[in-house]
C-alpha atoms as a PDB file:
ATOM      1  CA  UNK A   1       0.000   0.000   0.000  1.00  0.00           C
ATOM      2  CA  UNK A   2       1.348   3.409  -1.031  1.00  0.00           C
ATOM      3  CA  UNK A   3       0.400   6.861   0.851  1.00  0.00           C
ATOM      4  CA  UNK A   4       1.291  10.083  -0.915  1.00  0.00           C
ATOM      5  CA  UNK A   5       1.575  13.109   1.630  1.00  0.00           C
ATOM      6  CA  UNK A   6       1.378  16.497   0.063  1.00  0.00           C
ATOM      7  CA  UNK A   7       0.382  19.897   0.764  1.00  0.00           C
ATOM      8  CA  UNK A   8       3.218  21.287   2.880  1.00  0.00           C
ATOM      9  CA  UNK A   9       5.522  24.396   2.495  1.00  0.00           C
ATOM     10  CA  UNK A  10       6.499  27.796   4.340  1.00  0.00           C
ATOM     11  CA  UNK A  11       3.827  29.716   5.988  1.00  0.00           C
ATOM     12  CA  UNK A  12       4.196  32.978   9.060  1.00  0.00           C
ATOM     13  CA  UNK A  13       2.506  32.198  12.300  1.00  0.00           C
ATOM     14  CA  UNK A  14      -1.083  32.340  12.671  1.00  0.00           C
ATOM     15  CA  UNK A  15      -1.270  30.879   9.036  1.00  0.00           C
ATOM     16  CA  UNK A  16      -2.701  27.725   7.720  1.00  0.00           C
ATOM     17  CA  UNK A  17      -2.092  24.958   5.804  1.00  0.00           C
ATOM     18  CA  UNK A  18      -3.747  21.754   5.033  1.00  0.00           C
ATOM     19  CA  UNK A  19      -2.215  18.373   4.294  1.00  0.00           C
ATOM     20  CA  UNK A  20      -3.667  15.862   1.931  1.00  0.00           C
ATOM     21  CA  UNK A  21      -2.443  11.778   2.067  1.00  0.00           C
ATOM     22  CA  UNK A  22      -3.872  10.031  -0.644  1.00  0.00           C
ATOM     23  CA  UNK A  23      -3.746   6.346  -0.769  1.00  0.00           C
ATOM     24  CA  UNK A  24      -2.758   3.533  -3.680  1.00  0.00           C
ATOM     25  CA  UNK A  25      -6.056   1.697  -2.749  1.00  0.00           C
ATOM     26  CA  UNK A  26      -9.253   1.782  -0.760  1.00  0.00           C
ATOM     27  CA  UNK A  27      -7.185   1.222   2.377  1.00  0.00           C
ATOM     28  CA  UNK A  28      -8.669   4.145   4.398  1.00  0.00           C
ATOM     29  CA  UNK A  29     -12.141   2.663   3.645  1.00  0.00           C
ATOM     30  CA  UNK A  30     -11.223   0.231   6.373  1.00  0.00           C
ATOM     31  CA  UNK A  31      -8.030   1.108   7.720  1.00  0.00           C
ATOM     32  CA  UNK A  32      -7.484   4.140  10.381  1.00  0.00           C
ATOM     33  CA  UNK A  33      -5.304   6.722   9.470  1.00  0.00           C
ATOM     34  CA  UNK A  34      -2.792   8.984  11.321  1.00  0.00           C
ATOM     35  CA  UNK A  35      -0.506  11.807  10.718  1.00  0.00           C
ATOM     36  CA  UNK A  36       2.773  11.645  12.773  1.00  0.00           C
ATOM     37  CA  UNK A  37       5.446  14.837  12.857  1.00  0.00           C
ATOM     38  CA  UNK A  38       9.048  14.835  13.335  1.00  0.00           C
ATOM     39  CA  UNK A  39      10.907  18.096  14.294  1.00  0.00           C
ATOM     40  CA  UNK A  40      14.456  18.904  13.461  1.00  0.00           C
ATOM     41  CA  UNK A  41      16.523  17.273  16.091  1.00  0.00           C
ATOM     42  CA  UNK A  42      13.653  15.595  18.377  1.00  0.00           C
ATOM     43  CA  UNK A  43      11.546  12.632  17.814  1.00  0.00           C
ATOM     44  CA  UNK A  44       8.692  11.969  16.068  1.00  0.00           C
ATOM     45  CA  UNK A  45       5.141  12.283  17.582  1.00  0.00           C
ATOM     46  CA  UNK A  46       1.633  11.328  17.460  1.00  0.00           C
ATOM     47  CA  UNK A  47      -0.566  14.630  15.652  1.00  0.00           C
ATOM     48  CA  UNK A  48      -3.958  13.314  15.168  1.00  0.00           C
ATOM     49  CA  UNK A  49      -5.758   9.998  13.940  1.00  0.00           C
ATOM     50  CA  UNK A  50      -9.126   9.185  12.466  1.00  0.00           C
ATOM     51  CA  UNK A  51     -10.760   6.159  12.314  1.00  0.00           C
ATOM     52  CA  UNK A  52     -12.117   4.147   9.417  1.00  0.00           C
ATOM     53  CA  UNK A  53     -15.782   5.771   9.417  1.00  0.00           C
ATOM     54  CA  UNK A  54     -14.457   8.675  10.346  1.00  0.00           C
ATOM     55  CA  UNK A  55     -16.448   8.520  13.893  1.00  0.00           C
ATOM     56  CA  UNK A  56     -13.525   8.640  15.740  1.00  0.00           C
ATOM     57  CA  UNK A  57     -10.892  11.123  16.164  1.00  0.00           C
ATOM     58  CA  UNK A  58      -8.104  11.683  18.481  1.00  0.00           C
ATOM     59  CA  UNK A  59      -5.857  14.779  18.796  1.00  0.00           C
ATOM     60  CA  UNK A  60      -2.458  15.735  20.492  1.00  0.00           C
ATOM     61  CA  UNK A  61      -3.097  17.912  23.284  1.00  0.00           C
ATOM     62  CA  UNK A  62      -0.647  20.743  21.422  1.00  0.00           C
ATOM     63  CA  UNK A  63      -2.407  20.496  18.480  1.00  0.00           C
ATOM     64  CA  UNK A  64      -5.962  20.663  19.462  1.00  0.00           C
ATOM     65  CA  UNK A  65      -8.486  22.893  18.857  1.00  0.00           C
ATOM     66  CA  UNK A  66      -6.000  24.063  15.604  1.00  0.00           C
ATOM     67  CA  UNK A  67      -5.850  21.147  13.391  1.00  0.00           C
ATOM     68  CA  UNK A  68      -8.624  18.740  12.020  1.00  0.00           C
ATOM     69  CA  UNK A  69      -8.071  15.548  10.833  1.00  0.00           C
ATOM     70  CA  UNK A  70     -10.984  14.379   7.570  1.00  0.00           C
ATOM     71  CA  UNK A  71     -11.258  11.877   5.210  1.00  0.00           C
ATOM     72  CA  UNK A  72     -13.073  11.394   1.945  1.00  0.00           C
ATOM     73  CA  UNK A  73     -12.807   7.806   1.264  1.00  0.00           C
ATOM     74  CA  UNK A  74     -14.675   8.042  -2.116  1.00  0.00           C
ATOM     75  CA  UNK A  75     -11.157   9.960  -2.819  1.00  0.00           C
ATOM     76  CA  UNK A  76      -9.246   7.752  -0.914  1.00  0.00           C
ATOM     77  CA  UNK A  77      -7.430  10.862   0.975  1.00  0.00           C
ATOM     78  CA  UNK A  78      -6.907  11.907   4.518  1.00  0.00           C
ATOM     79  CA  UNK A  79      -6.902  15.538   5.149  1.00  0.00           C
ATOM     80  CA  UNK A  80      -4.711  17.221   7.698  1.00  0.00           C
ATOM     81  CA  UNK A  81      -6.064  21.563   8.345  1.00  0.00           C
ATOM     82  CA  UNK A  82      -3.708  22.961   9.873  1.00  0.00           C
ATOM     83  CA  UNK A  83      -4.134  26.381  11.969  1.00  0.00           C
ATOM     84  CA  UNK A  84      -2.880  29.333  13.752  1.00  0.00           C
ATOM     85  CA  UNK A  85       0.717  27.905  12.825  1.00  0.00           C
ATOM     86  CA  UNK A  86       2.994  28.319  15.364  1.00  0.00           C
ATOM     87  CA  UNK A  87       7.007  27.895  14.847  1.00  0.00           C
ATOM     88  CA  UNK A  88       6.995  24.905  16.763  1.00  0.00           C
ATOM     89  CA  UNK A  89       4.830  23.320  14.474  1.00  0.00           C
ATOM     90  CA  UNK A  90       7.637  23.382  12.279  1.00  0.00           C
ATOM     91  CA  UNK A  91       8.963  19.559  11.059  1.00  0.00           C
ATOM     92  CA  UNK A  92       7.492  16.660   8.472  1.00  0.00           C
ATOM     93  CA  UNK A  93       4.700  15.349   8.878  1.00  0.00           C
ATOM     94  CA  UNK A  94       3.922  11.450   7.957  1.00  0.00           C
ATOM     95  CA  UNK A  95       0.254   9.970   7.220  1.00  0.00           C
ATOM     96  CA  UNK A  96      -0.040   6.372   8.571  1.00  0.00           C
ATOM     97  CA  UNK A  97      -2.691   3.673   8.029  1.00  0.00           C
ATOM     98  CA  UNK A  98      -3.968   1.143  11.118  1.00  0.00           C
ATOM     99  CA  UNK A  99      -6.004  -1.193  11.282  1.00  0.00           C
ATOM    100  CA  UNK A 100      -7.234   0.545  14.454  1.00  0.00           C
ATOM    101  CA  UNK A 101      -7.279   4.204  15.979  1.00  0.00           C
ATOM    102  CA  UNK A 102      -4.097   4.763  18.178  1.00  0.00           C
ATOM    103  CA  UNK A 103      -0.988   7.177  19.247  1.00  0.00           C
ATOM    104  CA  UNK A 104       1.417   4.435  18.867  1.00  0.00           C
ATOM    105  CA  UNK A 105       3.397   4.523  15.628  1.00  0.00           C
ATOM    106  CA  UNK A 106       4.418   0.571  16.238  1.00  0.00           C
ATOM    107  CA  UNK A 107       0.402  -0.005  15.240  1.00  0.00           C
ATOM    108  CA  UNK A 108       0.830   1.742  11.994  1.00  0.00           C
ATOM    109  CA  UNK A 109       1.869  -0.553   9.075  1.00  0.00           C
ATOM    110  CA  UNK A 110       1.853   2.050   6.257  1.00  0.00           C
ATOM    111  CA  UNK A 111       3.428   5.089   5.893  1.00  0.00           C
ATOM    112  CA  UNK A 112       3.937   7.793   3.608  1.00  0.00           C
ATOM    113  CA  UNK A 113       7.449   9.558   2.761  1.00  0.00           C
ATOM    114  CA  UNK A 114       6.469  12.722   4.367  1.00  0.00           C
ATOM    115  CA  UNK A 115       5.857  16.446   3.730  1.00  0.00           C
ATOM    116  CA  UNK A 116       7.606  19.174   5.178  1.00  0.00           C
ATOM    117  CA  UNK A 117       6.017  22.388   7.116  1.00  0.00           C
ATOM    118  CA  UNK A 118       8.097  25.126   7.698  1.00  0.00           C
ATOM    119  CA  UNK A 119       6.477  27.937  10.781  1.00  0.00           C
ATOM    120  CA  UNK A 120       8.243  31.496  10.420  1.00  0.00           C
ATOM    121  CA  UNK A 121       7.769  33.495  13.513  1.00  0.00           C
END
C-alpha cells in the first residue's frame, strides 16, 4: 500500500495549511489513518488519527483545537487543516494507516514519505 503526503511548504505564524495523504487503494475505507510529525533534532510524535468511518478522532493535546483531521474515502485521501501555525509546528509530517485508531506509531503498518512544514515566527 502506497500513501502520498502532500500539501506542505512555508507559511508565518497564525497561518494555515492543510495536508492531503492520498492512498494507492481503498485502504482508508477500512483502515485508520494517522498523521505523525518529526521536528528537526527531536523525535517523532503522534498529531492526530481518524478512524475508518471517520467517527472517531483523536488529537495531540498541542495540536488541538488548531488542526482537524478528515477523510473522503470516495477519494481515498486523509486531510490534515492545519491552523494558527505556530514555529513549533515546524517539522514533516507522515500519514499512517492502522487497522485501528491509536498514538502508537508501532500499530501503523503504512506510511507515507512525508511532507515538510516550515512555521516562520
Amino acid at each position: 500500500v502506497q500513501l502520498q503526503a502532500s500539501g506542505g511548504g512555508l507559511v508565518q505564524a497564525g497561518g494555515s495549511l492543510r495536508l492531503s495523504c492520498t492512498a494507492g487503494g481503498r485502504i482508508f475505507s477500512t483502515y485508520a489513518a494517522g498523521w505523525f510529525r518529526q521536528a528537526p533534532g527531536k523525535e517523532r510524535e503522534f498529531v492526530a488519527a481518524i478512524n475508518w468511518s471517520g467517527g472517531s478522532i483523536d488529537y495531540a493535546d498541542s495540536v488541538k483545537g488548531r488542526f482537524t483531521i478528515s477523510k473522503d474515502n470516495a477519494k481515498n485521501t486523509v486531510y490534515l487543516q492545519m491552523n494558527s501555525l505556530k514555529p513549533e509546528d515546524t517539522g514533516i509530517y507522515y500519514c499512517a494507516s492502522s487497522p485501528g485508531i491509536g498514538r502508537v506509531e508501532a500499530q501503523y503498518y503504512y506510511w507515507g514519505q512525508g511532507t515538510e512544514v516550515t512555521v516562520s515566527s
